[in-house]
N, C-alpha and C. Protein backbone atom coordinates (compact mmCIF):
# COMPACT_ATOMS: atom_id res chain seq x y z
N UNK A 1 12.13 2.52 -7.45
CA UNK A 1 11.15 3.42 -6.86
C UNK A 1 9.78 3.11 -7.48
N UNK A 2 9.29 2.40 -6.87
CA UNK A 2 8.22 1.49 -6.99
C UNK A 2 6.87 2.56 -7.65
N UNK A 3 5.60 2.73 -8.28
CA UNK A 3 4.47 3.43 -8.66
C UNK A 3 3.31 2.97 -7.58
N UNK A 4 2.79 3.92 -6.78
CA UNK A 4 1.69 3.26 -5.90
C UNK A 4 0.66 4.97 -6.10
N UNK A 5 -0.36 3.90 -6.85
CA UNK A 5 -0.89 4.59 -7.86
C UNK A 5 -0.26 5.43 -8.84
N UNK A 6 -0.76 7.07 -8.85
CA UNK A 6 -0.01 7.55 -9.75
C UNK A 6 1.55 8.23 -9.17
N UNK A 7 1.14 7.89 -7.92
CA UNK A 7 2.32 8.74 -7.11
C UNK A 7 4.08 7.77 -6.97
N UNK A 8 4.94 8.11 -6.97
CA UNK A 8 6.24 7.46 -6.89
C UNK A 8 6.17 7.04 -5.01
N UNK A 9 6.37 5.62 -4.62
CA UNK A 9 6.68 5.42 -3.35
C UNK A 9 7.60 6.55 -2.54
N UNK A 10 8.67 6.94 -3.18
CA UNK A 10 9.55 7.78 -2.93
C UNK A 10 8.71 8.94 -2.05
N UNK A 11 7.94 9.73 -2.79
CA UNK A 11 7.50 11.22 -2.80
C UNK A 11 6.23 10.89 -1.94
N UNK A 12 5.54 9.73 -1.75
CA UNK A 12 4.71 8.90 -0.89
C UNK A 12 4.99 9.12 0.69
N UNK A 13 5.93 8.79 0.74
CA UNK A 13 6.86 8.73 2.02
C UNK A 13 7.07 9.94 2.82
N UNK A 14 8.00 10.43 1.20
CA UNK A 14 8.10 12.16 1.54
C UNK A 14 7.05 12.76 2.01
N UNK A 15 5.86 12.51 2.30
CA UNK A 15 4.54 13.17 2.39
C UNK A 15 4.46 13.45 3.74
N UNK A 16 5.18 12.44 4.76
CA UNK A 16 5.11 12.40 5.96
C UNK A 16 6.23 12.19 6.73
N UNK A 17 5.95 12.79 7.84
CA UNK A 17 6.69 12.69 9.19
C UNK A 17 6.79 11.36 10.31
N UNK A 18 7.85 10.37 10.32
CA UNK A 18 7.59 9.58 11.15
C UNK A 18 8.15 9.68 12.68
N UNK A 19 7.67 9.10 13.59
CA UNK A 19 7.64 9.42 14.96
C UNK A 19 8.06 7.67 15.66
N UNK A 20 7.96 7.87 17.10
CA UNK A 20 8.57 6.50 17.86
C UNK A 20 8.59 5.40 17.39
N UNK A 21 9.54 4.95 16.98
CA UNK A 21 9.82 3.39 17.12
C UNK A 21 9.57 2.50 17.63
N UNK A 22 8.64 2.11 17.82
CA UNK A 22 9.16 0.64 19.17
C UNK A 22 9.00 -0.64 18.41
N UNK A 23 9.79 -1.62 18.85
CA UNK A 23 9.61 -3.29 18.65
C UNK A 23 8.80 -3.89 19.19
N UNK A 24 7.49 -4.23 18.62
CA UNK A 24 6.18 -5.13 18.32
C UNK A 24 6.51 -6.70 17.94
N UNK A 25 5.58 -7.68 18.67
CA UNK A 25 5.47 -8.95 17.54
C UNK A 25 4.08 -8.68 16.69
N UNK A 26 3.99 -9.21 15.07
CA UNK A 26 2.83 -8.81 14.06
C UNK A 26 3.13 -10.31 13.99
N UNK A 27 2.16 -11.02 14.31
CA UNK A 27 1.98 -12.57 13.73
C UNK A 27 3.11 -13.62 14.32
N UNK A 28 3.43 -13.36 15.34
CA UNK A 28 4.93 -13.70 16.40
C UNK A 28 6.01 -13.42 15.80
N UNK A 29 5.88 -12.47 14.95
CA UNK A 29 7.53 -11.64 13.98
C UNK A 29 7.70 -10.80 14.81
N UNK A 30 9.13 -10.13 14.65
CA UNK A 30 9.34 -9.25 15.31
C UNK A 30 9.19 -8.09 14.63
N UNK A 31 8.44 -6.85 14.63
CA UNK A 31 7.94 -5.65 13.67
C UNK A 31 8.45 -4.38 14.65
N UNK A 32 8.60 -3.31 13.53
CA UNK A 32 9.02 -2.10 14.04
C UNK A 32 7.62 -1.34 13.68
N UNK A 33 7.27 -0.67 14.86
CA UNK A 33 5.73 0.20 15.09
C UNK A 33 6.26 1.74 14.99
N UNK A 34 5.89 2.40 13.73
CA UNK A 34 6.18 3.78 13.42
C UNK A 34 4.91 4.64 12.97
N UNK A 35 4.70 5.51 13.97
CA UNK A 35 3.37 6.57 13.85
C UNK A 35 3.90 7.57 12.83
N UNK A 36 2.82 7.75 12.18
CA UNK A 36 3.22 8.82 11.11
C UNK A 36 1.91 10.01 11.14
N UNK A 37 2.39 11.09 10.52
CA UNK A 37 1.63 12.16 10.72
C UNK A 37 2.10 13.34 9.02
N UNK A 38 1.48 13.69 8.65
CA UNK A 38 1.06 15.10 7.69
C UNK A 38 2.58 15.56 7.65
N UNK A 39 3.14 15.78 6.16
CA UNK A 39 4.84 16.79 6.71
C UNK A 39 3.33 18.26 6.53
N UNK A 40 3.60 18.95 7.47
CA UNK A 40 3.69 20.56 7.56
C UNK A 40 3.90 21.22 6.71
N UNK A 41 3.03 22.47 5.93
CA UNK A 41 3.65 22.61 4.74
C UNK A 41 3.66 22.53 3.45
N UNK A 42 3.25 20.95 3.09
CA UNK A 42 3.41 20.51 1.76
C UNK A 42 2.24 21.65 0.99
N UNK A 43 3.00 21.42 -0.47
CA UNK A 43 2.01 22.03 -1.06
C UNK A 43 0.61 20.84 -1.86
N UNK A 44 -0.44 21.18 -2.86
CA UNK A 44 -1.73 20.42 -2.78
C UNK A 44 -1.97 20.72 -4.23
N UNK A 45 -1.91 19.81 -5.22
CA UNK A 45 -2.49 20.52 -6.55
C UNK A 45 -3.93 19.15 -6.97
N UNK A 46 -3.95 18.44 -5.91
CA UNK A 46 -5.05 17.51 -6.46
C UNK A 46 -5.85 17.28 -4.78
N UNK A 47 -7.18 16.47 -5.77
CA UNK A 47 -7.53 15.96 -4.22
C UNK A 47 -6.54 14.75 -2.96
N UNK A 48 -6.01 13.78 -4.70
CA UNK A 48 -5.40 12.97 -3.69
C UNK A 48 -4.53 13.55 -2.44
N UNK A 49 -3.50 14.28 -3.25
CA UNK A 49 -2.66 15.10 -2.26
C UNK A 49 -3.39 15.71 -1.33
N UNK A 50 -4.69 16.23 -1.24
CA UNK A 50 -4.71 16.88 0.29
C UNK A 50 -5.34 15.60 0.87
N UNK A 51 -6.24 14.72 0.66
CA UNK A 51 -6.50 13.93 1.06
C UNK A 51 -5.01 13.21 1.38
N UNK A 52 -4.17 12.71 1.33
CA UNK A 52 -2.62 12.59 1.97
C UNK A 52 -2.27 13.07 2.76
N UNK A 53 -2.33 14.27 2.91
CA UNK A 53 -2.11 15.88 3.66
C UNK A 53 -2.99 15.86 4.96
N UNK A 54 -4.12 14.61 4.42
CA UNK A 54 -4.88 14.90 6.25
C UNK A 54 -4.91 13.11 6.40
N UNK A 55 -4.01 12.21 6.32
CA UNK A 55 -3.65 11.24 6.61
C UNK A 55 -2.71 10.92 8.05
N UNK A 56 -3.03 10.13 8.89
CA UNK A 56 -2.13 9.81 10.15
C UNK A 56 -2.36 8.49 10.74
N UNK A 57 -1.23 7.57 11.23
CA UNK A 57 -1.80 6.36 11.42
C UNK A 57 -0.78 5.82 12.56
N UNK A 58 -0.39 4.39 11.94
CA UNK A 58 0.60 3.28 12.42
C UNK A 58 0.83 2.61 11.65
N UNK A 59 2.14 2.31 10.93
CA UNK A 59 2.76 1.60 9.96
C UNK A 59 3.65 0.52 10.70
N UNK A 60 3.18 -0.79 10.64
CA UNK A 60 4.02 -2.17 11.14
C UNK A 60 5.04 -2.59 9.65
N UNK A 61 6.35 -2.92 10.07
CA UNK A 61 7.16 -3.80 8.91
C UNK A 61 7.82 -4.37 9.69
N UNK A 62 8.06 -5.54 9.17
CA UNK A 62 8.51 -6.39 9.36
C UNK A 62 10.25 -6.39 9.77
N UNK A 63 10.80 -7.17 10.92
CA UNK A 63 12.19 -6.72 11.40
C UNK A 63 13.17 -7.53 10.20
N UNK A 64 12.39 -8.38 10.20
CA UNK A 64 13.54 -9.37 8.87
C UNK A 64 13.23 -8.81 7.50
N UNK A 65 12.17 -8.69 6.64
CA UNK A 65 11.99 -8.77 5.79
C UNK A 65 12.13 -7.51 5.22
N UNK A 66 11.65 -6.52 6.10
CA UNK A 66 11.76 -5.18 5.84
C UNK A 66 10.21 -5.02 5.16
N UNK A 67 9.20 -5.78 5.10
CA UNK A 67 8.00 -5.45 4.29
C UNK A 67 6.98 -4.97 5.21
N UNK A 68 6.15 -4.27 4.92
CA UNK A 68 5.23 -3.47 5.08
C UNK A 68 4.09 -4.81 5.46
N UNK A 69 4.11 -5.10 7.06
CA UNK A 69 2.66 -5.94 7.65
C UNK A 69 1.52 -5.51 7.36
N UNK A 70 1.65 -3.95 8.01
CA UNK A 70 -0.06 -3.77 8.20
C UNK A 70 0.20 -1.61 7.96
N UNK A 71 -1.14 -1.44 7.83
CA UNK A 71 -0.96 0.21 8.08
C UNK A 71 -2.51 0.42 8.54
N UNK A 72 -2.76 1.37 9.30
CA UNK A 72 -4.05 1.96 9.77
C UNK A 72 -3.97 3.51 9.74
N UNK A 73 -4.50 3.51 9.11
CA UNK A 73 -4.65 5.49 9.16
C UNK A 73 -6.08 6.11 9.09
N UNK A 74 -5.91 7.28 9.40
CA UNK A 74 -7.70 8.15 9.74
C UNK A 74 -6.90 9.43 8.98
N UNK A 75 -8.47 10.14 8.75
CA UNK A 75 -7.94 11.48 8.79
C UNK A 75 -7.82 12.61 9.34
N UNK A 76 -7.17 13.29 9.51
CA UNK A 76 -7.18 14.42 10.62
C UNK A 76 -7.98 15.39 10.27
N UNK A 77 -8.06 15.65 9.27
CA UNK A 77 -8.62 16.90 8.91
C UNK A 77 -9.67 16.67 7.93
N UNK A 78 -10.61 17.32 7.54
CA UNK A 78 -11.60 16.87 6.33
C UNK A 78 -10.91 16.96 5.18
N UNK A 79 -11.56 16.46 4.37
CA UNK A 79 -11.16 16.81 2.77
C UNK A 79 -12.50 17.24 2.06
N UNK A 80 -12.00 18.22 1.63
CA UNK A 80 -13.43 19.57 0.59
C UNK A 80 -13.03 19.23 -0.57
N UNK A 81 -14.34 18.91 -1.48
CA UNK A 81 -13.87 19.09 -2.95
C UNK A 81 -14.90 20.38 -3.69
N UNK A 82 -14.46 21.31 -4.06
CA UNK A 82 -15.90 22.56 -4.00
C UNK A 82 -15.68 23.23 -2.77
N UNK A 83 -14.97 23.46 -2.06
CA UNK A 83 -15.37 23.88 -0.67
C UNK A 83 -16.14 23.21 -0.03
N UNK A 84 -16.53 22.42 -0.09
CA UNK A 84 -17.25 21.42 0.74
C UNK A 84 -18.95 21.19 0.10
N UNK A 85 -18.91 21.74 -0.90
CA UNK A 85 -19.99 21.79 -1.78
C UNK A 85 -20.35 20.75 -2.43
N UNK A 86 -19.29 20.32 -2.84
CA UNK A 86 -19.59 18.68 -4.00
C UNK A 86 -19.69 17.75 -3.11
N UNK A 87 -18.06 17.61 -2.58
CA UNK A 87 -17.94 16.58 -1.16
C UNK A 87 -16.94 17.27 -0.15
N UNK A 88 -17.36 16.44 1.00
CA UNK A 88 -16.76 16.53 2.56
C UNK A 88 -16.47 15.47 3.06
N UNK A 89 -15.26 15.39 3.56
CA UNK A 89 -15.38 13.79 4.09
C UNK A 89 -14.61 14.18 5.24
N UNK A 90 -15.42 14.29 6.02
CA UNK A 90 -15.43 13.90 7.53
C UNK A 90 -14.35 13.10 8.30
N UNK A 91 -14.72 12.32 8.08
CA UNK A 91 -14.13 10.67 8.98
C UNK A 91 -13.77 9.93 7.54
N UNK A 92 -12.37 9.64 8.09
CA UNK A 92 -12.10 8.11 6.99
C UNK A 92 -11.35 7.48 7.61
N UNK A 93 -11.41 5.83 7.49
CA UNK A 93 -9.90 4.99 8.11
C UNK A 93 -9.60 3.98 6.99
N UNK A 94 -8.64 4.20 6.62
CA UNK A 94 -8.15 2.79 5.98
C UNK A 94 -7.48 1.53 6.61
N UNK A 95 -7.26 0.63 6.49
CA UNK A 95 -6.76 -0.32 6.75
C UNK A 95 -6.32 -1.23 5.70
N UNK A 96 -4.70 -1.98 5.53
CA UNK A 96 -4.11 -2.41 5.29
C UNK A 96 -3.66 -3.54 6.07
N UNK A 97 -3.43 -4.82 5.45
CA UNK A 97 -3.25 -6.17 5.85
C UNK A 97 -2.30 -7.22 5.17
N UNK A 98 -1.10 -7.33 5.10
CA UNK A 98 -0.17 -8.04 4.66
C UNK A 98 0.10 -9.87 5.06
N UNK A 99 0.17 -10.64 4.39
CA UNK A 99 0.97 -11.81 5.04
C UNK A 99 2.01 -12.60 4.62
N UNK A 100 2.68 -13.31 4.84
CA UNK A 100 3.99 -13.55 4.64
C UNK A 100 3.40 -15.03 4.10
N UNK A 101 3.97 -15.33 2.99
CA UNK A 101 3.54 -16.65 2.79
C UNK A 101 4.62 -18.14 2.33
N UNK A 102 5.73 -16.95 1.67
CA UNK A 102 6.60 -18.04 1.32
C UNK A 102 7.99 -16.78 2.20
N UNK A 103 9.19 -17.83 1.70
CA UNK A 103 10.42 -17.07 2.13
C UNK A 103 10.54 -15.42 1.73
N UNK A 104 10.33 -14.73 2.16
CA UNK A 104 10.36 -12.97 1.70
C UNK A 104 9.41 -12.44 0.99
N UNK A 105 8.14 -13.07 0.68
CA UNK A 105 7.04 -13.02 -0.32
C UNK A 105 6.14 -12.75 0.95
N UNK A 106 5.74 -11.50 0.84
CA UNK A 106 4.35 -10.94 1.14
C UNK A 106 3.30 -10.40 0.75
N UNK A 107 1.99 -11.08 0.55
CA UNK A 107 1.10 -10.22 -0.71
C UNK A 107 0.30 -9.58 0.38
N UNK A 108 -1.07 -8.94 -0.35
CA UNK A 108 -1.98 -8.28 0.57
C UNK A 108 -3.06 -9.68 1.08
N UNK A 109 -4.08 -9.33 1.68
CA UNK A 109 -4.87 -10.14 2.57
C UNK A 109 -6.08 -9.56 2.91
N UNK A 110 -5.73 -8.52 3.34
CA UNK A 110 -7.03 -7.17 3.61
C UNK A 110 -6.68 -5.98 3.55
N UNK A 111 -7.60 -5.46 2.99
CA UNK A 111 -7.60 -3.90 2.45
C UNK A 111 -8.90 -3.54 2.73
N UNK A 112 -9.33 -2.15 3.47
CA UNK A 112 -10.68 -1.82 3.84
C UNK A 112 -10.59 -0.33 3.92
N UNK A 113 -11.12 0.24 3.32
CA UNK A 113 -11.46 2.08 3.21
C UNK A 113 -12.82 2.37 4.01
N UNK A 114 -13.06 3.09 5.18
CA UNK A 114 -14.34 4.09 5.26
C UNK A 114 -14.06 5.06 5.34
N UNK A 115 -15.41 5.94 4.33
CA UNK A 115 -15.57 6.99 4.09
C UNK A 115 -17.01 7.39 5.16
N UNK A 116 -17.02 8.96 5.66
CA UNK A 116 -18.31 9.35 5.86
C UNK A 116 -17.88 10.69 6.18
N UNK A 117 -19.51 11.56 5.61
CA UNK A 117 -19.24 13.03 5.25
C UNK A 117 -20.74 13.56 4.43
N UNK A 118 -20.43 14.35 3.59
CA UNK A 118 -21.80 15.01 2.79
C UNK A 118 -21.02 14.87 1.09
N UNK A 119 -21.91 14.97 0.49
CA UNK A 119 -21.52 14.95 -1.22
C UNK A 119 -22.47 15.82 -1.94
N UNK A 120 -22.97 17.03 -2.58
CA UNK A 120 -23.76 17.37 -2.83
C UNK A 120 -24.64 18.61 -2.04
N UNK A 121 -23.97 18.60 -0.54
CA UNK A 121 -24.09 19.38 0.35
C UNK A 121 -25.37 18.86 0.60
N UNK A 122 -26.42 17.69 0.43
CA UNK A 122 -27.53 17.41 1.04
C UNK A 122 -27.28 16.03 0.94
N UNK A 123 -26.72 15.13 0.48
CA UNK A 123 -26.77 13.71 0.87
C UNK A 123 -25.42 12.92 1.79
N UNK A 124 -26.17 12.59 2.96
CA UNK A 124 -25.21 11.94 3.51
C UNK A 124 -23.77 10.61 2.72
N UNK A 125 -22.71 10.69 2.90
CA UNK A 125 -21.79 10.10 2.70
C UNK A 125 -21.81 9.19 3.75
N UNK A 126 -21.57 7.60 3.93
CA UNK A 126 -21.17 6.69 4.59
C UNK A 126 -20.74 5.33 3.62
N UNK A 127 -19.70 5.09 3.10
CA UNK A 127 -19.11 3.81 2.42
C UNK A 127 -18.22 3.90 3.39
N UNK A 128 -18.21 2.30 3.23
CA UNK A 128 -17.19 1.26 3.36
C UNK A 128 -16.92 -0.01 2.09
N UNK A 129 -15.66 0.06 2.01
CA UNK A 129 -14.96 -1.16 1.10
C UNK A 129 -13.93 -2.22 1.80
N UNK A 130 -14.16 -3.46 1.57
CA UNK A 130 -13.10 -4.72 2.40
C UNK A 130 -12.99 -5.40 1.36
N UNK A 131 -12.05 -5.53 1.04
CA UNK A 131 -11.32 -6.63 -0.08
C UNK A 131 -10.21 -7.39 0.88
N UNK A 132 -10.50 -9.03 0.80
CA UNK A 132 -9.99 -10.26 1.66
C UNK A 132 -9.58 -10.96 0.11
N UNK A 133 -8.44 -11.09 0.05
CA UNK A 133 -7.62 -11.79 -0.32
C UNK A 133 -6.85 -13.01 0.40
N UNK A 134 -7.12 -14.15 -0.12
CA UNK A 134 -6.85 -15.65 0.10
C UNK A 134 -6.36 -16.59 -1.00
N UNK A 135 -6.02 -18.03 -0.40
CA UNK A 135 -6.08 -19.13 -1.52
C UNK A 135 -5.22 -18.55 -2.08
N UNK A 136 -4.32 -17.94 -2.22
CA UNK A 136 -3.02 -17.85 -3.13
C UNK A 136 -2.50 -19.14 -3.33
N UNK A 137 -2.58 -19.57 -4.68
CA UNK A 137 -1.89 -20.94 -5.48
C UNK A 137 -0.79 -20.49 -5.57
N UNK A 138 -0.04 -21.86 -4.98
CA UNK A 138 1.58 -21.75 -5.19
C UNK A 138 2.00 -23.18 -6.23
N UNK A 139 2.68 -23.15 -6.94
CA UNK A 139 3.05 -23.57 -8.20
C UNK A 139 4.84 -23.77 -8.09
N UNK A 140 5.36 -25.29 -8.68
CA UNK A 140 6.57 -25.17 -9.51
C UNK A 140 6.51 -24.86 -10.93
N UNK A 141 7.14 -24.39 -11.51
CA UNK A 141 7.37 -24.30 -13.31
C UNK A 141 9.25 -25.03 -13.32
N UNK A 142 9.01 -25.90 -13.79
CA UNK A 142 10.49 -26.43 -14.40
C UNK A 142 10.76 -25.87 -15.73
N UNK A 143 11.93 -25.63 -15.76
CA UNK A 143 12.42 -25.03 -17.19
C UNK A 143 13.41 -25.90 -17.85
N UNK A 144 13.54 -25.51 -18.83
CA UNK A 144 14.49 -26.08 -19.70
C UNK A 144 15.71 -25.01 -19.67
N UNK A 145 16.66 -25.41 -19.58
CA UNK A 145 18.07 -24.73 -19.46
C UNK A 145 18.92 -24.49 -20.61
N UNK A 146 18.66 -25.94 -21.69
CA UNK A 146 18.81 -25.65 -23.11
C UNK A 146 18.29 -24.38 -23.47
N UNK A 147 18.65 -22.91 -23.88
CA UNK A 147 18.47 -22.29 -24.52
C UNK A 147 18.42 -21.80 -25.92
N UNK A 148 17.38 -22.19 -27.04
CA UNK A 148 17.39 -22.29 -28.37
C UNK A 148 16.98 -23.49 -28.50
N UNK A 149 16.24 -24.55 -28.09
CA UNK A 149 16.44 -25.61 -28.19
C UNK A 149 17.45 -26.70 -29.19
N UNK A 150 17.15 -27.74 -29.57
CA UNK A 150 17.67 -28.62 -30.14
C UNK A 150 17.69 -28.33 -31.93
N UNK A 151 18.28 -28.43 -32.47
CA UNK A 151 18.74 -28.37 -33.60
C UNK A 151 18.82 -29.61 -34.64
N UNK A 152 18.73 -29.71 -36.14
CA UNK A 152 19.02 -30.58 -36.81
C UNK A 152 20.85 -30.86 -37.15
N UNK A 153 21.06 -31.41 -37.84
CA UNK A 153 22.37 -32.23 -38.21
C UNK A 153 23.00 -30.36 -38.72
N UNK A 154 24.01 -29.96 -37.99
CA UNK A 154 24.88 -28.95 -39.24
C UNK A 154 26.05 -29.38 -40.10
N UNK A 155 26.23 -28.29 -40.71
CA UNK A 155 27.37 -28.97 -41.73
C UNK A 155 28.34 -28.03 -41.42
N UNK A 156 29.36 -29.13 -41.36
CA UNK A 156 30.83 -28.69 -40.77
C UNK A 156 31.76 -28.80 -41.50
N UNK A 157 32.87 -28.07 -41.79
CA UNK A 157 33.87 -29.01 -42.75
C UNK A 157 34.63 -29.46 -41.76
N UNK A 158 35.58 -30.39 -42.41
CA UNK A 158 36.91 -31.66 -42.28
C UNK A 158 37.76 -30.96 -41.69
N UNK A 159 38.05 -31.43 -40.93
CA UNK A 159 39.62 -31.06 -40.81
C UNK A 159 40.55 -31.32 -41.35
C-alpha cells in the first residue's frame, strides 16, 4: 500500500466513487476508462482532504499492465482556506501522463496543475505548473554472482 504523498494509496481511492467502464485504446493499448467522482459524506480535517472532496475526472489504466496511463480531474466545488478569506480556488484541473517504456515499467511524462481563484480576498489567483519528463536512460548493470568474493588459501586439516 503504496504512500502518495502523505496519504496511503489505499484511503486515496477510498476517497471516491467510481462509475462506467468502458474499453478505450491509450497509445493503441487497450485501457479501461473509469469516471470518478467525491464519496458523499467523507469527513475533512485538512485542506488536502477537502480539496480531494471536490475532485472528479477520468482515470485510464492500462488492460495488461494494470498501470495507471493518464488521469484528468477538475474541481467541483471550490476550496476555502479562511472561509474564503486567505484562499479560494475556483477552477482547478490537473493532469496526469504516464508511458510505458520497457516490459511493465511505466514512469510519468507529464504532470500539469491549474489553479485560479482569489488569495487574500483581493489578489487574483491564476497558476499553472507542467512538468515533461523525458530521456529516461536505460542501462545494463552485470553482477557478480560470487557472493563474498574470492578468498585467500584456508587451512584445512588432513584427512
Amino acid at each position: 500500500d503504496p504512500l502518495v504523498g502523505p496519504l496511503r494509496l489505499s484511503d486515496l481511492i477510498g476517497r471516491f466513487t467510481f462509475g462506467p467502464v468502458e474499453e478505450v485504446l491509450a497509445d493503441g493499448r487497450p485501457a479501461y476508462a473509469l469516471d470518478f467522482a467525491p464519496r458523499p459524506g467523507l469527513l475533512t480535517q485538512s485542506v488536502l482532504e477537502r480539496a480531494l472532496n471536490a475532485l472528479a475526472g477520468r482515470v485510464l489504466v492500462d488492460a495488461t499492465d494494470l498501470q495507471v496511463v493518464s488521469v484528468e480531474a477538475r474541481l467541483v466545488a471550490p476550496v476555502k482556506v479562511g472561509g474564503g478569506l486567505a484562499l479560494n480556488v475556483r477552477n482547478a484541473t490537473i493532469s496526469y501522463r504516464a508511458q510505458r517504456l520497457a516490459d511493465r515499467a511505466w514512469l510519468p511524462c507529464v504532470v500539469g496543475l491549474r489553479l485560479q481563484g482569489r488569495t487574500g480576498l483581493l489578489f487574483r489567483l491564476d497558476s499553472a505548473f507542467r512538468f515533461e519528463f523525458s530521456g529516461y536512460a536505460r542501462f545494463l548493470v552485470d553482477v557478480e554472482t560470487d557472493v563474498g568474493g574470492r578468498r585467500g588459501p584456508s587451512v584445512q586439516s588432513a584427512p
